[in-house]
Protein backbone atom coordinates (compact mmCIF):
# COMPACT_ATOMS: atom_id res chain seq x y z
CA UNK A 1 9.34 -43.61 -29.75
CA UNK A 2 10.16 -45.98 -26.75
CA UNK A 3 10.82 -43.30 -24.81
CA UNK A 4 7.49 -41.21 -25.29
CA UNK A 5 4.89 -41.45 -21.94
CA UNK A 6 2.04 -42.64 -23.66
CA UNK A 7 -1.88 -40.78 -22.52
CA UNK A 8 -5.23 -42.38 -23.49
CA UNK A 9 -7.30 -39.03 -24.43
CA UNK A 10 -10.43 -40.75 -23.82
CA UNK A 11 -9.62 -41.28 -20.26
CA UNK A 12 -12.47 -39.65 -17.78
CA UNK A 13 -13.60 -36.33 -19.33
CA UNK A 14 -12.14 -37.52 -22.49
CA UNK A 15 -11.94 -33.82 -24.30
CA UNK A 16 -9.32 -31.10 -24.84
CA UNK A 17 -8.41 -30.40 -21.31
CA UNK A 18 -6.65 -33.81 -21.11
CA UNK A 19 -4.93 -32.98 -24.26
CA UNK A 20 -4.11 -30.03 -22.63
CA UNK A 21 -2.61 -30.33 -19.45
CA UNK A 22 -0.81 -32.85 -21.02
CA UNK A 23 1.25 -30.65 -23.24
CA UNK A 24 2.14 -27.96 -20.83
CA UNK A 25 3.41 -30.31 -18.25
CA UNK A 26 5.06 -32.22 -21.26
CA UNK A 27 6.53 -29.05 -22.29
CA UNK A 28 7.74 -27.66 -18.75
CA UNK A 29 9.07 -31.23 -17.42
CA UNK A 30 10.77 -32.42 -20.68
CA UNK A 31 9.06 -34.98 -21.27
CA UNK A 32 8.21 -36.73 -24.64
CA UNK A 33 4.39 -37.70 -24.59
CA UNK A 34 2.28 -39.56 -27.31
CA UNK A 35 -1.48 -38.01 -26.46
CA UNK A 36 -3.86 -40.81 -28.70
CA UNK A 37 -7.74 -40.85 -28.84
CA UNK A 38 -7.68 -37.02 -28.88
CA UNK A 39 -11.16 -36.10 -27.42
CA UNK A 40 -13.03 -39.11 -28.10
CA UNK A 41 -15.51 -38.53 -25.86
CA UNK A 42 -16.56 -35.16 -27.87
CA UNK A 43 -18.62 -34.89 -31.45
CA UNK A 44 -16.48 -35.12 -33.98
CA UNK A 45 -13.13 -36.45 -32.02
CA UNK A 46 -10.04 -35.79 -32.70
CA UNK A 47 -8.09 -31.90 -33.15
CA UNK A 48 -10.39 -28.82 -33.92
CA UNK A 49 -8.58 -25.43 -34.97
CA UNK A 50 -7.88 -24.09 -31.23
CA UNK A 51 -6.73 -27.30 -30.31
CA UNK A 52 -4.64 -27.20 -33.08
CA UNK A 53 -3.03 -23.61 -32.78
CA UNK A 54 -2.74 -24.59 -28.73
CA UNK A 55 -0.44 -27.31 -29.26
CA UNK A 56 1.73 -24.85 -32.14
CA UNK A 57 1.96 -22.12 -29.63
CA UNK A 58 3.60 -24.67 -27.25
CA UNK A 59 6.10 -25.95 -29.37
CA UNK A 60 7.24 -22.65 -30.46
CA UNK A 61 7.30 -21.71 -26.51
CA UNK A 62 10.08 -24.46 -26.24
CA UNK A 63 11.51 -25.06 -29.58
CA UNK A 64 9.77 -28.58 -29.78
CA UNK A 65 9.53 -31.11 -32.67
CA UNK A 66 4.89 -31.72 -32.82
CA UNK A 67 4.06 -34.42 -35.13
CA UNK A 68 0.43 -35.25 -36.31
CA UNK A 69 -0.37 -31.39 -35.62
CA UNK A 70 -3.83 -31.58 -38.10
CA UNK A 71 -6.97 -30.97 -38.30
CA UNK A 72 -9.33 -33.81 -37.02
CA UNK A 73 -6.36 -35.66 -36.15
CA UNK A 74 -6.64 -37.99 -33.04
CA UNK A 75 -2.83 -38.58 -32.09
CA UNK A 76 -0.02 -36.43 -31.74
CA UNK A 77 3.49 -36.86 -30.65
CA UNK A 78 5.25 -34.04 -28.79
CA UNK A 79 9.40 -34.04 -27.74
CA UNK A 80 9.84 -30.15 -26.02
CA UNK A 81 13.06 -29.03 -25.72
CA UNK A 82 14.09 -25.34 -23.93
CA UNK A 83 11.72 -22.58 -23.64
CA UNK A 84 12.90 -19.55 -25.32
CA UNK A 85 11.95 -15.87 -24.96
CA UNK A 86 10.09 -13.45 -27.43
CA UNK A 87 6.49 -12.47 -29.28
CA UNK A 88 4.36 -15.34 -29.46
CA UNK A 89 1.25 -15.19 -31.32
CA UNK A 90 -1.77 -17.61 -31.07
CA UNK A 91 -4.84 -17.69 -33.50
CA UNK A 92 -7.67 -19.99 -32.93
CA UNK A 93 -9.14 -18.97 -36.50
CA UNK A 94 -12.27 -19.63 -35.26
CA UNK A 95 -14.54 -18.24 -32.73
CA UNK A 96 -12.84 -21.14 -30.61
CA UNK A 97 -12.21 -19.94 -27.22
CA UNK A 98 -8.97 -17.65 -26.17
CA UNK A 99 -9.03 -18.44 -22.50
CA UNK A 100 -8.31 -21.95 -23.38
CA UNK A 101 -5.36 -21.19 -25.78
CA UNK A 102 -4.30 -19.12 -22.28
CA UNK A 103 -5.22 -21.81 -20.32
CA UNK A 104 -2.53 -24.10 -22.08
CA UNK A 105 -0.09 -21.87 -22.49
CA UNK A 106 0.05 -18.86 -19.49
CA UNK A 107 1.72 -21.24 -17.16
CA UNK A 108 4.78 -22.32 -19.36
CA UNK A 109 5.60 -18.95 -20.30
CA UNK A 110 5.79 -18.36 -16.73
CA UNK A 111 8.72 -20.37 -16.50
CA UNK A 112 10.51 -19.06 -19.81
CA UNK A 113 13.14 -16.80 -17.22
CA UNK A 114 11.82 -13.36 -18.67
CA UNK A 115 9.01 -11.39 -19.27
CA UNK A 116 7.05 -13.17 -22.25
CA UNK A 117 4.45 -11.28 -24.70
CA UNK A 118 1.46 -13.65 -26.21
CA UNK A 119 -1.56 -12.10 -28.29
CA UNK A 120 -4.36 -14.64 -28.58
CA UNK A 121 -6.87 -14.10 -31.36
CA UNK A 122 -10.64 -15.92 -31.17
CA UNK A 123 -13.61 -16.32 -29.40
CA UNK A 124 -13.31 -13.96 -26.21
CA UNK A 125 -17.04 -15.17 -25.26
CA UNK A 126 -17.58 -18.91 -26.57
CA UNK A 127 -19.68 -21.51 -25.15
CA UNK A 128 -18.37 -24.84 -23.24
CA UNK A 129 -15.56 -22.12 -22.33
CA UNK A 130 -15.00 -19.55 -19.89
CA UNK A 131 -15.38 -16.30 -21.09
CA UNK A 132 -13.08 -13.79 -21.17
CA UNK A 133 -14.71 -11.83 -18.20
CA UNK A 134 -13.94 -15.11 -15.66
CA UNK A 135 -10.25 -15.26 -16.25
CA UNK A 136 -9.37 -11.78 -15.34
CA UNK A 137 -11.93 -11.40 -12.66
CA UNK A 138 -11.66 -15.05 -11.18
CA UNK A 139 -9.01 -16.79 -12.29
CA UNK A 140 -5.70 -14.28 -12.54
CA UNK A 141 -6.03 -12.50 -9.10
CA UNK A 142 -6.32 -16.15 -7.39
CA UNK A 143 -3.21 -17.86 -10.14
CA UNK A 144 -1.25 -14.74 -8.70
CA UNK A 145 -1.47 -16.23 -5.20
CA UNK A 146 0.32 -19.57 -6.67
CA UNK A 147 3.04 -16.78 -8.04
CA UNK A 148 1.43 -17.00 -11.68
CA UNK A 149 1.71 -13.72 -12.47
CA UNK A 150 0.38 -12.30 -15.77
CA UNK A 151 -1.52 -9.14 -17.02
CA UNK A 152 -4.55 -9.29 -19.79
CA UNK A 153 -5.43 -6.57 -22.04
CA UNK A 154 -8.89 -7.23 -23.90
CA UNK A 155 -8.37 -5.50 -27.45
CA UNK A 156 -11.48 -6.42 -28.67
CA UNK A 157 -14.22 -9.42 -28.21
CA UNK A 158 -14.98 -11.72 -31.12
CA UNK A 159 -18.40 -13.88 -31.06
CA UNK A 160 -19.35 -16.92 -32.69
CA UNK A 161 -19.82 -17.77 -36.03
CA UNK A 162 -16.54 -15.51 -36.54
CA UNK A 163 -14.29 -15.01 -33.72
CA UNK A 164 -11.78 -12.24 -34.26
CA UNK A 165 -11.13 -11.16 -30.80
CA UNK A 166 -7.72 -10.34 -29.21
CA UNK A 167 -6.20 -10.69 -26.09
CA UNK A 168 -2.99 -9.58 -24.98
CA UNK A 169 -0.93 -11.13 -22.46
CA UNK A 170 2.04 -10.10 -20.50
CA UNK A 171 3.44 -13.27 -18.09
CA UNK A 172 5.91 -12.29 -15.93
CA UNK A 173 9.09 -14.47 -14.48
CA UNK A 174 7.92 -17.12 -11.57
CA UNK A 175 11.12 -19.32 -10.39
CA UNK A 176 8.56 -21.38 -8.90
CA UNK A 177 4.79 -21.72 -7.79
CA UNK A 178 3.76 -21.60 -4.21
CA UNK A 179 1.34 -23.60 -2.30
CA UNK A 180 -2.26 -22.08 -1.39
CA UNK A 181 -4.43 -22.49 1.63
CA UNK A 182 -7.89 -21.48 0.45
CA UNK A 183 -10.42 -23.63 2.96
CA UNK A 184 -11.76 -20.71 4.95
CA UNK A 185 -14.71 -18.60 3.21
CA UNK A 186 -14.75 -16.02 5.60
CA UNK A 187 -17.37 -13.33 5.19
CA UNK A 188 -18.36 -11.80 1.63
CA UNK A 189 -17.46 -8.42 1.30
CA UNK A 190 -18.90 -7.33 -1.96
CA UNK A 191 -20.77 -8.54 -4.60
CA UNK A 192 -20.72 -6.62 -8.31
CA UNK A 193 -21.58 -7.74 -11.89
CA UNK A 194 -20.53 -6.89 -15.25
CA UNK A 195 -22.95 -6.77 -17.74
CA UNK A 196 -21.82 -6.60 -21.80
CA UNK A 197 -23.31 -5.94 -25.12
CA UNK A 198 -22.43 -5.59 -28.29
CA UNK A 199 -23.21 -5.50 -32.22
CA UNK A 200 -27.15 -5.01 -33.07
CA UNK A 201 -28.47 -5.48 -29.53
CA UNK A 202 -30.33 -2.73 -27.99
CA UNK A 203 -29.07 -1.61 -24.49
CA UNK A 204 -32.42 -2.57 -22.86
CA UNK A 205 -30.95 -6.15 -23.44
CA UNK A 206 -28.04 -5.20 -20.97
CA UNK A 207 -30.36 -3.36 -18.66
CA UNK A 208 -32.65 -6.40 -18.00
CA UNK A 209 -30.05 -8.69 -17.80
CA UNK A 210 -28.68 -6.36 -14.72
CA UNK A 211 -31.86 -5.98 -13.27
CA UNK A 212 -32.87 -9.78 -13.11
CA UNK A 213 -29.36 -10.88 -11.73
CA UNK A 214 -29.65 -7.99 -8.73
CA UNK A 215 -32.71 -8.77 -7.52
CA UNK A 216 -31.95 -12.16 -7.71
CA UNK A 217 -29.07 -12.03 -5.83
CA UNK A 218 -30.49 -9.52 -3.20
CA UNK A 219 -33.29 -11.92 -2.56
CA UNK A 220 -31.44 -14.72 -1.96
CA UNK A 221 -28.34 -13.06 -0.45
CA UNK A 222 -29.80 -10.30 1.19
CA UNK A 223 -26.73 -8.24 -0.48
CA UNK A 224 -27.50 -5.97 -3.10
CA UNK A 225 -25.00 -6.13 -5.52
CA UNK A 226 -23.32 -3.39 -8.12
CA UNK A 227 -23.74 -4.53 -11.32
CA UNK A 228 -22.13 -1.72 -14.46
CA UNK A 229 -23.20 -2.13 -17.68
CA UNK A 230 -21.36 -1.11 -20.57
CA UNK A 231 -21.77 -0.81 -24.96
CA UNK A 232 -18.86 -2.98 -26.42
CA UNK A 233 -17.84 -1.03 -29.57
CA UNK A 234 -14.85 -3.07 -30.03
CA UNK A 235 -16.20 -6.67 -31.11
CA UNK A 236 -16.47 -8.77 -34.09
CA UNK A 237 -19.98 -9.66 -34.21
CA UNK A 238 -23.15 -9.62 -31.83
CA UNK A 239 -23.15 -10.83 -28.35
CA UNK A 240 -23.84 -9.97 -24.64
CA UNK A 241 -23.09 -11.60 -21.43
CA UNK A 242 -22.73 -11.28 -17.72
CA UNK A 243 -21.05 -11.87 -14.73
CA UNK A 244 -21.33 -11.49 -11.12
CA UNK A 245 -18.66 -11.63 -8.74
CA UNK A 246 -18.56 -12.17 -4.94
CA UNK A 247 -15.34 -11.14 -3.06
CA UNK A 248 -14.71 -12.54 0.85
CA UNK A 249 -12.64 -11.16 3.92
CA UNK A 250 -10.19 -14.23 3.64
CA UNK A 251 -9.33 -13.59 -0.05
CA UNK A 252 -12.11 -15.81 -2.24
CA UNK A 253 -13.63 -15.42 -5.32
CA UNK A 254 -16.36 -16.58 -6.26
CA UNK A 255 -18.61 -16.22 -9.72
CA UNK A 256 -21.34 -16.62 -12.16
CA UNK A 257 -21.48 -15.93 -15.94
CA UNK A 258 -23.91 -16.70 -18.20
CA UNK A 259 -23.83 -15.56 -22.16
CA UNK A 260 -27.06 -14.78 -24.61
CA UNK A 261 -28.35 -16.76 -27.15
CA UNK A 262 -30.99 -16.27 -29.48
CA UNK A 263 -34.25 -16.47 -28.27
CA UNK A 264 -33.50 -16.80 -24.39
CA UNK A 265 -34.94 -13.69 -22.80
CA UNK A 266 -32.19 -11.65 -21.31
CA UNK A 267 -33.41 -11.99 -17.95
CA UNK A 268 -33.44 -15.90 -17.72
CA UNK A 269 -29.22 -14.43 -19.27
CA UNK A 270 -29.29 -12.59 -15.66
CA UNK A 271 -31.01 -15.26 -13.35
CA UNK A 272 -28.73 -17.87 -14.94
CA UNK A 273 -25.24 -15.98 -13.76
CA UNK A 274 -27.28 -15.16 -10.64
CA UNK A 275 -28.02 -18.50 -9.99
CA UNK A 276 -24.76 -19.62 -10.26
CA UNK A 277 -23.08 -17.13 -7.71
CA UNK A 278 -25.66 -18.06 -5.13
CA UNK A 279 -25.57 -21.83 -5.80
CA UNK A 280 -21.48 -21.51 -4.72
CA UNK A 281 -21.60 -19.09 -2.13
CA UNK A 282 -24.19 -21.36 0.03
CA UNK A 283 -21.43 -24.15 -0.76
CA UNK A 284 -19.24 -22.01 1.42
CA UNK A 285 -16.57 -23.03 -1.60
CA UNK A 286 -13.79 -20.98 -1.77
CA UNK A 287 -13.05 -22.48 -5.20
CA UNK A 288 -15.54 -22.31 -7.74
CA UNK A 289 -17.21 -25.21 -9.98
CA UNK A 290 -15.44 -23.56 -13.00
CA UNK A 291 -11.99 -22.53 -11.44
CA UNK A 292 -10.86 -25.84 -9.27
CA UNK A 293 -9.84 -27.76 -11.94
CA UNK A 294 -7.95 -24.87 -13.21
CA UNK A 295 -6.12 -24.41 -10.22
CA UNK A 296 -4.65 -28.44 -10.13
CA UNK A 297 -1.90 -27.84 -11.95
CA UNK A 298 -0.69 -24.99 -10.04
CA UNK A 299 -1.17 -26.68 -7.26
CA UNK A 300 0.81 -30.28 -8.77
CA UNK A 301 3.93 -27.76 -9.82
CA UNK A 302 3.95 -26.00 -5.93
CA UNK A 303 6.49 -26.50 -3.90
CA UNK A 304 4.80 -27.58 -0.36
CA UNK A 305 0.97 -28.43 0.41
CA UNK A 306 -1.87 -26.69 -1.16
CA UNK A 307 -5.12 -27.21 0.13
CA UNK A 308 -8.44 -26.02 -1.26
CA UNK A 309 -12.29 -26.04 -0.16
CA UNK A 310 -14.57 -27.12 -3.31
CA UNK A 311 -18.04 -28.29 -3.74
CA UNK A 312 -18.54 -31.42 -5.53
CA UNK A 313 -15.57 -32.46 -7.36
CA UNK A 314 -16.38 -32.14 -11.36
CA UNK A 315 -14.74 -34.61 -14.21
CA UNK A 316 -12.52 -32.31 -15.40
CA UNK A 317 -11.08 -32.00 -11.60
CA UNK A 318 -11.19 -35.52 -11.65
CA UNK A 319 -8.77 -35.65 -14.90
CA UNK A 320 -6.81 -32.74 -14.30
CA UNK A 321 -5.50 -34.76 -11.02
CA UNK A 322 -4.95 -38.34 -12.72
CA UNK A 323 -2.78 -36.33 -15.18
CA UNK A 324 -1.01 -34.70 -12.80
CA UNK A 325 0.24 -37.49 -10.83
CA UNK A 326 0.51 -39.28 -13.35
CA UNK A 327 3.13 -37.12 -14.90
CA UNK A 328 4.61 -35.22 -11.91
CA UNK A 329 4.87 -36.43 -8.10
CA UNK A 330 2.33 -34.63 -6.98
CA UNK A 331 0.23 -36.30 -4.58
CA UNK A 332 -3.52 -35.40 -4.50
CA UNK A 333 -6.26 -36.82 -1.71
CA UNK A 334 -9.66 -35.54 -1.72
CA UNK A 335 -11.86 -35.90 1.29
CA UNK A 336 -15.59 -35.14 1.84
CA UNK A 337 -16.51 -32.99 4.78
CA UNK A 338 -20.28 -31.90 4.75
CA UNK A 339 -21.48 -30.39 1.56
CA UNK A 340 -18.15 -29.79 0.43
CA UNK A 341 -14.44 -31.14 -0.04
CA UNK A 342 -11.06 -30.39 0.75
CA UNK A 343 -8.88 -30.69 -2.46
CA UNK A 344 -4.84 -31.61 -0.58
CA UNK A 345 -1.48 -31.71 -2.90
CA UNK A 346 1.70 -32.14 -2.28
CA UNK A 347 3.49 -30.37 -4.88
CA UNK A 348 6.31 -31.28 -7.04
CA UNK A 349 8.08 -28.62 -6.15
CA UNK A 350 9.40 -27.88 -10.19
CA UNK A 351 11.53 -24.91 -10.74
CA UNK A 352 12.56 -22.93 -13.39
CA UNK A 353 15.92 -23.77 -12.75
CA UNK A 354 15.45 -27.59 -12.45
CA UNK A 355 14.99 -28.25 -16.48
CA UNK A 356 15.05 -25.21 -18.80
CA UNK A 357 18.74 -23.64 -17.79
């Protein structure tokens, strides 16, 4: 395997994401990669089920030959060939998290050179994940400014212990990403919340949880936001959760989620999602915590410069951009100004055209 690009998984953040972004740039590039120490800074290293069913759904997006594909395993080999079209179906078997099977696999299909149908079965709500609720509010209307274009239908939540949600996703054709300019926060424009619950919970859990988050908000803001709350009859299990979402007039998104747990009173749920909102918006971010690594490979594969306004630059952002130049041409410089930083890439430029015709 002298050919194969060889990537420590223990290097910086040291989890899945590395793991990752490392098999859907593999995958749209063409290039063989040998991933080893597969999330070694996490308990119990090596492959869990999602991770697993990730890296299956992205060979069979590209015909691909995966070897070491098992549990608890901590090095695989991967050699993609061309993506194909057609149904693809991803099961984390778990209550592991759906948006992450997405996050791995959303941009390849993009590049597939038709529409391309995924249903993703798991945890729609898990923890050390985004929920559900952040990648169609937050992250797909800003991915559809890079030209990642994609539709989600939530069938059904699943919670932890058991999982068994479903997600379906539509990705349309992209020929290419664009680059973003997102540096200016402008003014806010609205601020609204979502608040969820389902299985044995009583609504008042839902109604406290919108209450606490408002008037947090309001007092801190001086904005009072409009916060729906709504009975989840299609879920596998018992859950609730929020999120609160701030909209500018240049075109930023910013939110907050938090999730319930057993034994934390649902307005600490509220106060926590408030929090968050309110911690970013004082940034002046236009990217938040959770979304700018996210947006790094987007902005690698771009054709021209992308430019972003973050607050402090996380691990995972950190990783995300060692990867990508380390696999692509990108070029990536971060710079301090204030309480913030500017995020600058000069994309690759990678077209659909350029390896999968």
């Amino acid at each position: 395997m002298d050919d194969y690009l060889h990537i420590d998984g223990s290097h910086l953040e040291g989890g899945g994401q590395i793991l990752r972004n490392a098999v859907a740039l593999s995958c749209l590039l063409k290039k063989n990669i040998t991933v080893f120490n597969i999330r070694a800074n996490r308990p119990g290293p090596g492959l869990k089920s999602q991770h697993l069913h990730g890296l299956r759904l992205i060979r069979d997006l590209c015909e691909g030959q995966l070897l070491g594909d098992d549990i608890g395993s901590t090095t695989i080999h991967f050699a993609p060939k061309k993506l194909k079209t057609g149904h693809y179906e991803a099961d984390a078997k778990t209550a592991g998290s759906v948006c992450l099977l997405m996050q791995v696999s959303i941009p390849c299909a993009a590049f597939i050179g038709s529409r391309t149908e995924i249903k993703f079965k798991g945890g729609t709500n898990a923890e050390m994940a985004p929920p559900i609720d952040y990648y169609i509010e937050v992250f797909q209307p800003i991915a559809s400014k890079f030209g990642l274009d994609f539709s989600c239908e939530l069938v059904r939540r699943g919670f932890y212990p058991k999982g068994g949600g479903q997600v379906n996703v539509v990705v349309n054709n992209a020929q290419h990403f664009k680059s973003v300019n997102m540096v200016d926060f402008g003014k806010i424009t609205e601020i609204y919340g979502k608040v969820y619950v389902a299985g044995a919970l009583q609504d008042k859990v839902g109604i406290e949880m919108a209450e606490s988050a408002a008037k947090y908000i309001e007092d801190h803001l001086n904005i009072k936001p409009l916060i729906s709350r709504s009975r989840v009859h299609q879920a596998v299990g018992t859950g609730c959760g929020i999120i609160v979402v701030a909209k500018t007039s240049t075109g930023c998104i910013i939110a907050g989620t938090a999730a319930g747990k057993k034994g934390k009173p649902s307005s600490c749920v509220g106060v926590e999602a408030a929090e968050m909102l309110v911690k970013e918006v004082k940034l002046g971010a236009c990217v938040d915590t959770y979304l700018q690594d996210q947006l790094i490979l987007l902005m690698a594969l771009s054709e021209g410069c992308s430019k972003i306004r973050t607050g402090p630059i996380t691990l995972h952002t950190q990783t995300a951009i060692f990867l990508s130049e380390k696999m692509t041409t990108a070029k990536f410089k971060v710079t301090p100004v204030d309480n913030a930083f500017y995020i600058e890439c000069e994309g690759s430029a990678f077209s659909y055209c350029e390896k999968h015709r």
